[in-house]
N, C-alpha and C. Protein backbone atom coordinates (compact mmCIF):
# COMPACT_ATOMS: atom_id res chain seq x y z
N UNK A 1 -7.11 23.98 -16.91
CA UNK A 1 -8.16 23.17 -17.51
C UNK A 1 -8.14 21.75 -16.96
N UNK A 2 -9.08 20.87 -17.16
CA UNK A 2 -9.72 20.33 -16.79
C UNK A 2 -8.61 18.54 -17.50
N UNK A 3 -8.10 17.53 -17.47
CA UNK A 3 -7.48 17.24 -18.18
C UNK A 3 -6.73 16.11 -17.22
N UNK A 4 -7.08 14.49 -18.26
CA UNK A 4 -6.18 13.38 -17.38
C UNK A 4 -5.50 12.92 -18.46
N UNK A 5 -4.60 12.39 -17.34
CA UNK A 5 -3.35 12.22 -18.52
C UNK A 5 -3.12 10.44 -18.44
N UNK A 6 -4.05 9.78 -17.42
CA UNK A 6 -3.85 8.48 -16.89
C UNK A 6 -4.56 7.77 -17.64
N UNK A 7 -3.97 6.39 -18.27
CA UNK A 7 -4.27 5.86 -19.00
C UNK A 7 -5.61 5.10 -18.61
N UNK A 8 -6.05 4.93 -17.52
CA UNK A 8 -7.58 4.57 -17.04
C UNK A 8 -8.34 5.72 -17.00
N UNK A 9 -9.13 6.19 -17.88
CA UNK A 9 -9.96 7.18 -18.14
C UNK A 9 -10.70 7.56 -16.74
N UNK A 10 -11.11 8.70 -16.23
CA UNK A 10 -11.69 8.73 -15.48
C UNK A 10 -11.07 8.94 -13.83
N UNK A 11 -9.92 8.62 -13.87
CA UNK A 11 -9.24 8.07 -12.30
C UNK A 11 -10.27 7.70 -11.95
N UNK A 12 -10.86 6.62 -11.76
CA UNK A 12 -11.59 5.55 -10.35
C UNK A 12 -11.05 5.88 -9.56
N UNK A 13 -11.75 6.13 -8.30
CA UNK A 13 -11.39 5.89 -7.26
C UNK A 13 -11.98 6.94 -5.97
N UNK A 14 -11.76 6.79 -4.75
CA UNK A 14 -12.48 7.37 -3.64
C UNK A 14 -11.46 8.88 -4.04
N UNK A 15 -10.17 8.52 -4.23
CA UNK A 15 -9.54 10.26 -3.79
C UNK A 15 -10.06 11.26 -5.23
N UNK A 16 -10.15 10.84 -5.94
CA UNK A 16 -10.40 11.35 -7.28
C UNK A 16 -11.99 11.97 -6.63
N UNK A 17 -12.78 11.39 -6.34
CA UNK A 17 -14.10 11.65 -6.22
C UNK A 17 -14.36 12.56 -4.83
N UNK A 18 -13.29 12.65 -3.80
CA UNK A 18 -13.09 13.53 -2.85
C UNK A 18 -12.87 15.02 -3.55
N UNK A 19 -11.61 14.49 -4.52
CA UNK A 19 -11.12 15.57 -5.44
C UNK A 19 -12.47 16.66 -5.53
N UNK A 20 -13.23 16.03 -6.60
CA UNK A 20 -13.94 16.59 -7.06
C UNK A 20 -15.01 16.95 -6.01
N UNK A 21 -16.00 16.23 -5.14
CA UNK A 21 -16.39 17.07 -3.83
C UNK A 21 -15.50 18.51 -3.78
N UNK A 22 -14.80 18.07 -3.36
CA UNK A 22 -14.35 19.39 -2.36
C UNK A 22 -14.18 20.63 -3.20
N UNK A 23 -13.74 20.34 -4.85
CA UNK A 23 -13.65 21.35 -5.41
C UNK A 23 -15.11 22.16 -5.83
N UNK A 24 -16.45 21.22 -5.93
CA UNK A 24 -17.63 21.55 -5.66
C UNK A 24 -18.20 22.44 -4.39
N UNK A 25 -17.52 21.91 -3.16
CA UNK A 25 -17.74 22.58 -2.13
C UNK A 25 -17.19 24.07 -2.04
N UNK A 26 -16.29 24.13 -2.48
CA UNK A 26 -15.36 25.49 -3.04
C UNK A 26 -15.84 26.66 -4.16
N UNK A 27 -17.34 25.99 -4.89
CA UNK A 27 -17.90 26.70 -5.82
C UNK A 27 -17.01 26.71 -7.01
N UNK A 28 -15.81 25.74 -7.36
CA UNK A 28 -15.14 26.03 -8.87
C UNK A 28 -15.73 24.58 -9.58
N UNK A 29 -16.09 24.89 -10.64
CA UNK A 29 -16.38 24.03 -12.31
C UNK A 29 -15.39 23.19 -11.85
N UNK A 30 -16.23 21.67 -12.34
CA UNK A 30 -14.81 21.39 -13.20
C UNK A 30 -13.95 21.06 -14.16
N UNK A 31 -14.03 21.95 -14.80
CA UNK A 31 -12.62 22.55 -15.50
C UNK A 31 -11.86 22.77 -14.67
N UNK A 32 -11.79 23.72 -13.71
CA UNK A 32 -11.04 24.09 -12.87
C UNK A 32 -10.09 23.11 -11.77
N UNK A 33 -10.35 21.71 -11.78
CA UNK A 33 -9.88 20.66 -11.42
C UNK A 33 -8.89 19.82 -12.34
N UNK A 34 -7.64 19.99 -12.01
CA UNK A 34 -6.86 19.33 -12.60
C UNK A 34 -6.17 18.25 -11.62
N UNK A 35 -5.80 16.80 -12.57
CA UNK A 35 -5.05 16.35 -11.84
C UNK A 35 -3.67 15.49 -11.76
N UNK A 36 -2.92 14.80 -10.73
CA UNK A 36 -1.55 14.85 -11.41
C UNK A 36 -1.26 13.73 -11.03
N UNK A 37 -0.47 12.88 -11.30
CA UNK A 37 -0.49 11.53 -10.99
C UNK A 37 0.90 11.48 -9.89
N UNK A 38 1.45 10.65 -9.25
CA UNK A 38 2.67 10.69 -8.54
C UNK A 38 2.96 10.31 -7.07
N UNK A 39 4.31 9.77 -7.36
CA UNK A 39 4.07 8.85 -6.11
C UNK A 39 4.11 9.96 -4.66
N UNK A 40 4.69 9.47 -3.10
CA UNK A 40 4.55 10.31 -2.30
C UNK A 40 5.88 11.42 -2.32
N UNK A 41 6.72 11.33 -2.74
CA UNK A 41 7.71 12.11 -2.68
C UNK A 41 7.37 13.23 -4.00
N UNK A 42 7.25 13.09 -5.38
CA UNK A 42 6.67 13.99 -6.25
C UNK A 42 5.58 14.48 -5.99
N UNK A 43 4.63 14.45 -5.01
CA UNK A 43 3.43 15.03 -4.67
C UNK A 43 3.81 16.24 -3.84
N UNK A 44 4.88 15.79 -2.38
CA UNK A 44 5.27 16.41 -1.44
C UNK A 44 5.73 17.62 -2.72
N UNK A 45 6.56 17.14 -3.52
CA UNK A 45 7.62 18.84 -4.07
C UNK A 45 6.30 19.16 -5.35
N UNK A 46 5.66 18.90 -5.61
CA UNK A 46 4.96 19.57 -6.54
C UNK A 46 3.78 20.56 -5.84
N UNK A 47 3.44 20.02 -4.14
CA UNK A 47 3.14 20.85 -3.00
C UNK A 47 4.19 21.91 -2.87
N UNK A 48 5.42 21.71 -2.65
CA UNK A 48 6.43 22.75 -2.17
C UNK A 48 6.54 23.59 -2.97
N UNK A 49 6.95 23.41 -4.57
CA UNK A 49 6.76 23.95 -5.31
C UNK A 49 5.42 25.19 -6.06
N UNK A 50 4.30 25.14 -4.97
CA UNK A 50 3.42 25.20 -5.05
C UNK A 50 2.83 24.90 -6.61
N UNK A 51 3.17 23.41 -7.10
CA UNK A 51 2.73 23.58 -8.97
C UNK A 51 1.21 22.52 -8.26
N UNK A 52 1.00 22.41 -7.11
CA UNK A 52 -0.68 21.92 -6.71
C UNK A 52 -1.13 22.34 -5.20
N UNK A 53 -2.23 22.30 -4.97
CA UNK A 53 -2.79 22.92 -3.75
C UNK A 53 -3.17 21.83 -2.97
N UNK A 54 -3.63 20.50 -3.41
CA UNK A 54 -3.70 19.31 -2.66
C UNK A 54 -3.56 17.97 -2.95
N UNK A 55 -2.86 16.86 -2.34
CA UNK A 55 -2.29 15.61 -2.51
C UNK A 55 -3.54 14.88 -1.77
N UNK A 56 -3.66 13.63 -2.47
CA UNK A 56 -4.59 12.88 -2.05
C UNK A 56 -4.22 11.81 -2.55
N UNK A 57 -4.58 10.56 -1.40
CA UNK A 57 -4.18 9.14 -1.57
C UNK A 57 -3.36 8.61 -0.36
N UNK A 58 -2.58 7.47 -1.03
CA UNK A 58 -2.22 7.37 0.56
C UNK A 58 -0.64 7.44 0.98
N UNK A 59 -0.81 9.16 1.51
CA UNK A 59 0.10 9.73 2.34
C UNK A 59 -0.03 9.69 3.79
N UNK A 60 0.65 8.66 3.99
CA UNK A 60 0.71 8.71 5.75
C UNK A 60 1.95 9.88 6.01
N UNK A 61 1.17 10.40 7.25
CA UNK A 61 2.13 11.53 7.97
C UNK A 61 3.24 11.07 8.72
N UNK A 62 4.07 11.60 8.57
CA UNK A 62 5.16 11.62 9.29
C UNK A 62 5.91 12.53 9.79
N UNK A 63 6.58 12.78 10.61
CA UNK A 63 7.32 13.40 11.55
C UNK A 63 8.19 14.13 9.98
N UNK A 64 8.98 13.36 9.87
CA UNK A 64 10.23 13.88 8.56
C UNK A 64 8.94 14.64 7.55
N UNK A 65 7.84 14.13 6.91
CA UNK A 65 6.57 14.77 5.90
C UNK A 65 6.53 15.75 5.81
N UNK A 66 6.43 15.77 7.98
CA UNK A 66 5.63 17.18 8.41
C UNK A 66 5.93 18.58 8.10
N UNK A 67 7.53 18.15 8.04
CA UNK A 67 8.61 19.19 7.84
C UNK A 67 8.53 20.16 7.04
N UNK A 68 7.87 19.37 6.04
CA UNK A 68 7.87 20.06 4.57
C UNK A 68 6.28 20.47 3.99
N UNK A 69 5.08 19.58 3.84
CA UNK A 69 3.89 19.77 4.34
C UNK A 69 3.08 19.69 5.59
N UNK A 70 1.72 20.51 5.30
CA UNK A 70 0.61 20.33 5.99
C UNK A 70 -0.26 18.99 5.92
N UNK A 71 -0.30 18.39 6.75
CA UNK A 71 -1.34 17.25 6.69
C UNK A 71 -2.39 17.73 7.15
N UNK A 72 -3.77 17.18 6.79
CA UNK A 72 -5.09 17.41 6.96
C UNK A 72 -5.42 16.35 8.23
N UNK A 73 -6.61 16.14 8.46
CA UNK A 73 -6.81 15.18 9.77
C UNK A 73 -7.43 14.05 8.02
N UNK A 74 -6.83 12.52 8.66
CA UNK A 74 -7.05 11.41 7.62
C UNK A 74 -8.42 11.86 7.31
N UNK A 75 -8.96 11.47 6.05
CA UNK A 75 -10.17 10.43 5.54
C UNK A 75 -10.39 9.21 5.50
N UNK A 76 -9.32 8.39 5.63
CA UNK A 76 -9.02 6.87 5.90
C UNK A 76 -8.32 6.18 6.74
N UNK A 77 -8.10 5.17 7.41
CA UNK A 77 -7.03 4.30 8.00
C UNK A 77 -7.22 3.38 7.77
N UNK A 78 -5.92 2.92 7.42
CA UNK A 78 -5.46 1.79 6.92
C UNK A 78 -4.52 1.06 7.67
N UNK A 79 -3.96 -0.35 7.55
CA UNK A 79 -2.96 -0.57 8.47
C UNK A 79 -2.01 -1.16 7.17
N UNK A 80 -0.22 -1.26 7.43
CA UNK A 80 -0.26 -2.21 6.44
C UNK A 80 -0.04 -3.26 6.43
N UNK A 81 -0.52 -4.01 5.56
CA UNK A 81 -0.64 -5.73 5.63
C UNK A 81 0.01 -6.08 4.27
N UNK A 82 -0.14 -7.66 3.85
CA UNK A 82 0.15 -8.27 3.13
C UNK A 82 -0.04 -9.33 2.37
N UNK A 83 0.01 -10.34 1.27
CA UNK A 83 -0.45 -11.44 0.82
C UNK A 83 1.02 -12.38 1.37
N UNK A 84 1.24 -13.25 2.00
CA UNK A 84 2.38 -14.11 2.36
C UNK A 84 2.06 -15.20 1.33
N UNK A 85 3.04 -15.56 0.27
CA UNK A 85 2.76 -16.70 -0.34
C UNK A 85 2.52 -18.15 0.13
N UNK A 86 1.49 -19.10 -0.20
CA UNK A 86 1.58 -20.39 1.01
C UNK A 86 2.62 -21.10 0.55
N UNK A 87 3.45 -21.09 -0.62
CA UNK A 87 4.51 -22.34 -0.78
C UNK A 87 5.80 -21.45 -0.32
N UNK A 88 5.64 -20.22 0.17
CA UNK A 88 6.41 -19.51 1.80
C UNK A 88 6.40 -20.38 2.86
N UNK A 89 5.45 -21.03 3.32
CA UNK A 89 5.39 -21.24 4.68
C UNK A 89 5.84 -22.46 4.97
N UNK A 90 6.32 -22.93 5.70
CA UNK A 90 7.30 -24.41 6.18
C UNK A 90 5.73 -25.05 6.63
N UNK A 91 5.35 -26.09 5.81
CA UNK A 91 4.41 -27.47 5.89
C UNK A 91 4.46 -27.94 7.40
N UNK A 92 3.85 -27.98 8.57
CA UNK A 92 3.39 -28.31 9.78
C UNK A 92 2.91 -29.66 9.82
N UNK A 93 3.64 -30.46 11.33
CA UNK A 93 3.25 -31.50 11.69
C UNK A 93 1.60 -31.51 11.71
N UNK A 94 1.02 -32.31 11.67
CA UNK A 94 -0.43 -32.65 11.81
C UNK A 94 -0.58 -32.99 13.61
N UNK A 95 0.18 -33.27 14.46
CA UNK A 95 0.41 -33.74 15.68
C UNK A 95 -0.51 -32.66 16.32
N UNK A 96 -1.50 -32.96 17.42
CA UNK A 96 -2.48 -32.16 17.71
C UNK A 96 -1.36 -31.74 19.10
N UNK A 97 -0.46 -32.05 19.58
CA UNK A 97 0.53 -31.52 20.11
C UNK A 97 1.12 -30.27 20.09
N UNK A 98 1.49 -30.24 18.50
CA UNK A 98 1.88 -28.59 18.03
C UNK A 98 0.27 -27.87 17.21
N UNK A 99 0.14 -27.18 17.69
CA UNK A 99 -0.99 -26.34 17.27
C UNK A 99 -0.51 -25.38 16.51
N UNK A 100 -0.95 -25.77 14.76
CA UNK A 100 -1.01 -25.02 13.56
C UNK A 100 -0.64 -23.53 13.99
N UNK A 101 0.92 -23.14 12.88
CA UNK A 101 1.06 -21.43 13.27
C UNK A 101 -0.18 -20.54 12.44
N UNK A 102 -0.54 -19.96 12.82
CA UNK A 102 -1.74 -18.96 12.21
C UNK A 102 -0.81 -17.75 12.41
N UNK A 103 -1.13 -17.12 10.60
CA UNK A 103 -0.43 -15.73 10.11
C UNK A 103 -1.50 -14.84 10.02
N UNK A 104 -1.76 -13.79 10.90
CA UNK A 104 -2.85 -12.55 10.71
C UNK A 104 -1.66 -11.60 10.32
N UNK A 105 -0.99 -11.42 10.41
CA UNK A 105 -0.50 -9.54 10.44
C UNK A 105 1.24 -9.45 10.19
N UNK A 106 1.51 -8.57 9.30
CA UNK A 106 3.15 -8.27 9.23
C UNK A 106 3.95 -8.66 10.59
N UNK A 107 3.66 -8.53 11.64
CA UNK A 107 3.93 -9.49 12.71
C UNK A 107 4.72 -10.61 12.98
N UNK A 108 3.72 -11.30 12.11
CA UNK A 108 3.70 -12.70 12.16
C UNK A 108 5.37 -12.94 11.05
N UNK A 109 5.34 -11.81 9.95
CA UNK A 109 6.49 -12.45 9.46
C UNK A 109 7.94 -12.46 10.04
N UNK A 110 8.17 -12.19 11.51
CA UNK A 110 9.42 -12.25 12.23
C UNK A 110 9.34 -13.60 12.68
N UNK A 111 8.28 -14.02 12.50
CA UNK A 111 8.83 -15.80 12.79
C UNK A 111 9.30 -16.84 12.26
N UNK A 112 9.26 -16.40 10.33
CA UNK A 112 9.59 -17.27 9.21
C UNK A 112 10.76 -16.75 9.29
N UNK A 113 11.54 -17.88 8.12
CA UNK A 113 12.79 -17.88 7.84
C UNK A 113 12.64 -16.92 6.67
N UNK A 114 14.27 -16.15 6.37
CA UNK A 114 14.59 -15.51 4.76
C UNK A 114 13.39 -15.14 4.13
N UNK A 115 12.66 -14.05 3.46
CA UNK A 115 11.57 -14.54 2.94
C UNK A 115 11.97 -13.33 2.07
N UNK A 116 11.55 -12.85 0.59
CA UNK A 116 11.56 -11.87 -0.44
C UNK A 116 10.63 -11.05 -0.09
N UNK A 117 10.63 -10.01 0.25
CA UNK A 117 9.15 -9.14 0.62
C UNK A 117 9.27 -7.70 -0.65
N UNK A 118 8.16 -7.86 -1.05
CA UNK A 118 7.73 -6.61 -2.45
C UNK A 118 7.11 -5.59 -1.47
N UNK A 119 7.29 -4.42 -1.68
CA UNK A 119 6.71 -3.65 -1.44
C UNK A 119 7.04 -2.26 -2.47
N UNK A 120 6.19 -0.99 -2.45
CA UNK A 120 6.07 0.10 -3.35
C UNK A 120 7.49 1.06 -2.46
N UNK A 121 8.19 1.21 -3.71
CA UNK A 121 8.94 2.42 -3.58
C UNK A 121 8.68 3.76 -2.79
N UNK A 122 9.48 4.31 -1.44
CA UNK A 122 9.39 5.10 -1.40
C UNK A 122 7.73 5.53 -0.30
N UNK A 123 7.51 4.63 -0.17
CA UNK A 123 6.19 4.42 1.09
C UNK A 123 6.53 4.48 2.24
N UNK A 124 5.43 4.36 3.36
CA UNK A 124 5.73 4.10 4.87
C UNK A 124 5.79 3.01 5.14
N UNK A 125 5.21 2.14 3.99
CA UNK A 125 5.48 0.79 4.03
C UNK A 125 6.93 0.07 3.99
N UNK A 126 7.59 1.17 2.94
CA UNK A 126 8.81 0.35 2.82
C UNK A 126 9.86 0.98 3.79
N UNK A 127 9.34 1.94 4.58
CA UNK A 127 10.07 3.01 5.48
C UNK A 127 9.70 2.11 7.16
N UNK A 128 8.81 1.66 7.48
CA UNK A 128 8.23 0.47 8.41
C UNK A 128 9.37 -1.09 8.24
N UNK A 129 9.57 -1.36 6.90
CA UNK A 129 10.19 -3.14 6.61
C UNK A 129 12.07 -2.33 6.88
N UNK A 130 12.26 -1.25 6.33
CA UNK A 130 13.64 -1.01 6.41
C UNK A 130 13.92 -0.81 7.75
N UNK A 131 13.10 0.28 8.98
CA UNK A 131 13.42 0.84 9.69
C UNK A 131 13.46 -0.63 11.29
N UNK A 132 12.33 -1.07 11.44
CA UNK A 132 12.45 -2.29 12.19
C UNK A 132 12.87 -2.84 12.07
N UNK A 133 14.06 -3.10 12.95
CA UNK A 133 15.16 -4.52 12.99
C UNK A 133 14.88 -5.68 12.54
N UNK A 134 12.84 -6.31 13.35
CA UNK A 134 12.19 -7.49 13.05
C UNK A 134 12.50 -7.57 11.57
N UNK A 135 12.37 -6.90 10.91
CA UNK A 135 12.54 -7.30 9.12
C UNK A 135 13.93 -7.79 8.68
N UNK A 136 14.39 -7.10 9.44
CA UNK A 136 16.16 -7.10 8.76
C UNK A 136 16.64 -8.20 7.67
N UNK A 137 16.35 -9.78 9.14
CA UNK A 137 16.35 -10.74 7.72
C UNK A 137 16.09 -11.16 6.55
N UNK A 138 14.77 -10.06 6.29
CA UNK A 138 14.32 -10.71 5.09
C UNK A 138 14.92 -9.51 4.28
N UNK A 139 14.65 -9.99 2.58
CA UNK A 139 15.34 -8.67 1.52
C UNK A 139 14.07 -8.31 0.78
N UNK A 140 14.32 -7.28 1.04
CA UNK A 140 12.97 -6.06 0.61
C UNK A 140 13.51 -5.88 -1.29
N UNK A 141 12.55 -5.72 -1.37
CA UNK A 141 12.32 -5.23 -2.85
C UNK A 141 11.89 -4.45 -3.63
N UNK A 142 11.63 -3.03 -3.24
CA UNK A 142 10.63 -1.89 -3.86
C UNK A 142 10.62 -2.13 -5.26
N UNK A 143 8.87 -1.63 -5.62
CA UNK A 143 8.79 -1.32 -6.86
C UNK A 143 8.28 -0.07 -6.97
N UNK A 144 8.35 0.35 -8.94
CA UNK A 144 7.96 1.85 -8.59
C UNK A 144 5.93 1.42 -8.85
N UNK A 145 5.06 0.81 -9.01
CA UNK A 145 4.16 0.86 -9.17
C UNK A 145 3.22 -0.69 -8.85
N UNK A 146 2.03 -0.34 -8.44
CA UNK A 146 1.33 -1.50 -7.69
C UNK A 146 1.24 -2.50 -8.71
N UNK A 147 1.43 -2.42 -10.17
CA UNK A 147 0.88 -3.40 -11.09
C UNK A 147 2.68 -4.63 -11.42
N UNK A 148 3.54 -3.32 -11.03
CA UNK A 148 4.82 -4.26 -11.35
C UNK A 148 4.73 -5.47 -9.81
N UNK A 149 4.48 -4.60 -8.65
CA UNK A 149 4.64 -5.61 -7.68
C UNK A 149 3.91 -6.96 -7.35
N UNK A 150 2.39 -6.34 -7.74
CA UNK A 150 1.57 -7.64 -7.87
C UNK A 150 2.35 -8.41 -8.98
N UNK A 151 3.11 -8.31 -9.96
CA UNK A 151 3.08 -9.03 -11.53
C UNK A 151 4.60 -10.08 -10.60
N UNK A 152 5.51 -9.61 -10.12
CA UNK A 152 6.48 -9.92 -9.04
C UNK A 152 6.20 -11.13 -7.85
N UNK A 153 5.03 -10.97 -7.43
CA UNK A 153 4.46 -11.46 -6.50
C UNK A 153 3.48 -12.58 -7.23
N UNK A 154 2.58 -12.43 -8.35
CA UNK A 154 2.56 -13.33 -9.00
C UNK A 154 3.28 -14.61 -9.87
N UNK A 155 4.50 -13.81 -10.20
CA UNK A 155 5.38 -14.64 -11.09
C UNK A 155 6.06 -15.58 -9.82
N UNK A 156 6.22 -15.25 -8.54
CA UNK A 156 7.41 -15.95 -7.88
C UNK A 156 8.04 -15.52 -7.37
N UNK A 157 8.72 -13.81 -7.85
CA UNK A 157 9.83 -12.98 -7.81
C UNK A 157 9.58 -12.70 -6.67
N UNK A 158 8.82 -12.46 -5.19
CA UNK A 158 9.05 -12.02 -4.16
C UNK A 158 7.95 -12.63 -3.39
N UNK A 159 8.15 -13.69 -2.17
CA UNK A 159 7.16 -14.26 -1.17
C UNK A 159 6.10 -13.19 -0.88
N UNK A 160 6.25 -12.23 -0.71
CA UNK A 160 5.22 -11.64 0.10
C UNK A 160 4.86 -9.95 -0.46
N UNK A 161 3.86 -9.86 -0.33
CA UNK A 161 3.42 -8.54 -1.69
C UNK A 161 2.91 -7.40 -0.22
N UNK A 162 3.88 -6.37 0.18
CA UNK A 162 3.06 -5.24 1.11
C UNK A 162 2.51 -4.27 0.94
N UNK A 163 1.59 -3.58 1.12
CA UNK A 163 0.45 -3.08 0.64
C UNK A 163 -0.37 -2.52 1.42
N UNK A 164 -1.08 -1.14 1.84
CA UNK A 164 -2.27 -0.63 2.41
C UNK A 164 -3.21 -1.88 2.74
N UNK A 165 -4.00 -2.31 3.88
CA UNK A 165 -4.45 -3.17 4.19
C UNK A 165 -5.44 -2.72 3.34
N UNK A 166 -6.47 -1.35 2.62
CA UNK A 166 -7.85 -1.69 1.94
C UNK A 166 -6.91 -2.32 0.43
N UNK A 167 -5.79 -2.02 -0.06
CA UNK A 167 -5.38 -2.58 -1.08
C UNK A 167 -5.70 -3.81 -0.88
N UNK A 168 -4.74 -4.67 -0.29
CA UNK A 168 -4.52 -6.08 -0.26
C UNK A 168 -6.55 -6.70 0.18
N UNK A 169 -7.31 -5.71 0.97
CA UNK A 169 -8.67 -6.65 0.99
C UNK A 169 -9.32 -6.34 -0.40
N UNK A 170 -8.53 -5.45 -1.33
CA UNK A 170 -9.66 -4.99 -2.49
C UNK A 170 -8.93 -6.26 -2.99
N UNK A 171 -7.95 -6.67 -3.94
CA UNK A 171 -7.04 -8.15 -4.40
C UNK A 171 -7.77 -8.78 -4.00
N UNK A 172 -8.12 -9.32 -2.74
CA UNK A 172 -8.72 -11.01 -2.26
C UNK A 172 -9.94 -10.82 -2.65
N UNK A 173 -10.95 -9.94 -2.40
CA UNK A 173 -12.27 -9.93 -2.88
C UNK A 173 -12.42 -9.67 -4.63
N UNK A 174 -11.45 -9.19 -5.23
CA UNK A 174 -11.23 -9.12 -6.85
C UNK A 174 -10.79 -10.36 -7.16
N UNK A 175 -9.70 -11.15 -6.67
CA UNK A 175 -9.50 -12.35 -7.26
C UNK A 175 -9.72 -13.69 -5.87
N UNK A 176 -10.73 -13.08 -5.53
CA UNK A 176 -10.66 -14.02 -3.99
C UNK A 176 -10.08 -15.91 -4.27
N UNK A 177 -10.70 -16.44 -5.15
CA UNK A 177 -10.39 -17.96 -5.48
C UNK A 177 -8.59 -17.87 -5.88
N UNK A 178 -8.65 -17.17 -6.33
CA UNK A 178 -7.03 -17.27 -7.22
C UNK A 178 -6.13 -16.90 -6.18
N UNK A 179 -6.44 -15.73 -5.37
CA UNK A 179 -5.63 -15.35 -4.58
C UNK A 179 -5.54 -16.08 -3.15
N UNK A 180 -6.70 -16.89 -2.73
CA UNK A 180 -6.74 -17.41 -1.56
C UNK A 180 -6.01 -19.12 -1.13
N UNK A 181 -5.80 -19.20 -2.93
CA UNK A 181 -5.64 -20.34 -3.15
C UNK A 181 -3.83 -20.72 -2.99
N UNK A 182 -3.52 -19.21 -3.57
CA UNK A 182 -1.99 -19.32 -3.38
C UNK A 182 -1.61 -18.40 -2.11
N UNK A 183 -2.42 -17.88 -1.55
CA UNK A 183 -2.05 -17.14 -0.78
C UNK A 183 -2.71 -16.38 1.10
N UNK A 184 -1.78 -16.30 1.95
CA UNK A 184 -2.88 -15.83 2.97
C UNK A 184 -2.65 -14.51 3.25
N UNK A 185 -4.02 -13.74 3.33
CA UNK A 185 -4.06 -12.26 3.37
C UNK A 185 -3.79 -12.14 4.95
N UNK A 186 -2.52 -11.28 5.14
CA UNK A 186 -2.13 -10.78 6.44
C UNK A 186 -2.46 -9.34 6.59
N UNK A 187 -4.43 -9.21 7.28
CA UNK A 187 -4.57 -8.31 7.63
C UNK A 187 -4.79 -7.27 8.61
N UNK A 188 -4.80 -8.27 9.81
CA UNK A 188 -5.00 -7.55 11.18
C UNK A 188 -4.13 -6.42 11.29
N UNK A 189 -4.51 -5.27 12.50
CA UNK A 189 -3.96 -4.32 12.82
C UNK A 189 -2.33 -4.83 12.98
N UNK A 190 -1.54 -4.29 12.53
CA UNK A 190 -0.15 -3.93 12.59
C UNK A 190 0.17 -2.30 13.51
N UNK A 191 -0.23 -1.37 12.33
CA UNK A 191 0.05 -0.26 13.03
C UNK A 191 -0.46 0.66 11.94
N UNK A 192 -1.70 1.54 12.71
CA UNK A 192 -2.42 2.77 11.51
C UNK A 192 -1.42 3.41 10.73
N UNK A 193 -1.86 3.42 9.82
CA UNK A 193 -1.29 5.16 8.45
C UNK A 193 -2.49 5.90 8.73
């Protein structure tokens, strides 16, 4: 049966509404659409387990993934990016000599000093900040859910919030003044999911 268990009525959102496409395209009601909430590793075994027939959201593939599921060809790409806090960044001479550092992209953060970086538990995101040396210096911080990390990243608790690049552009255009004010969105290409 038919049945959410998520405290935002409805699941919003593009995969929810794929959901339901495709189960339309398939000729089943829906009733016949159930769905399950969970991060990428409880999705993978509730696949293995066969207790669901498809994961949706954002599972980037991987080599180690592959092992265990089937990936589909994407519906999306994303890169991942970030919000870098500005009272992060070391204050620049005005001297038209040194020309202002400009931060587009996760990149850019191998050039700052120490910095706290948030990111979601258990992602390619946080599998990208652990696995590249460039990060090493800084100390990573997983959380298990996007609302603790933003709340983290708001309070202070971690310079820099990482995130699916449509995440972090949906934030700036939701709180664009608030967020632009404390913060610069690092979104250029890094490297697709």
């Amino acid at each position: 049966p038919f049945h959410i268990t998520d405290p935002n009525e409805g699941y919003p959102g593009i995969d929810v509404e794929l959901a339901q496409e495709l189960a339309r395209g398939f000729g089943l009601p829906a009733e016949a659409v159930q769905f399950r909430l969970g991060n990428v590793l409880t999705l993978m075994q509730l696949i293995q387990n066969n207790e669901i027939d498809l994961a949706l959201g954002g599972l980037s593939s991987t080599l180690y993934r592959a092992r265990y599921v089937h990936f589909s060809d994407p519906y999306i790409i994303t890169t991942p990016a970030a919000l870098l806090s500005r009272r992060s960044v070391l204050s620049e001479s005005g001297a038209v000599d040194f020309p202002r550092q400009v931060y587009r992209s996760l990149r850019d953060l191998r050039q700052l000093p120490r910095l706290r970086l948030g990111v979601l538990a258990r992602t390619a995101n946080e599998e990208i900040l652990r696995e590249d040396g460039s990060f090493a210096k800084h100390e990573i911080f997983p959380y298990e859910n996007r609302e603790a990390l933003l709340e983290a990243f708001n309070d202070g608790v971690v310079d820099v919030l990482i995130a699916d690049g449509v995440y972090i552009e949906a934030l700036v255009r939701k709180f664009r003044g608030r967020i632009l004010s404390r913060a610069i969105p690092l979104t250029e290409r890094y490297r697709e999911e």
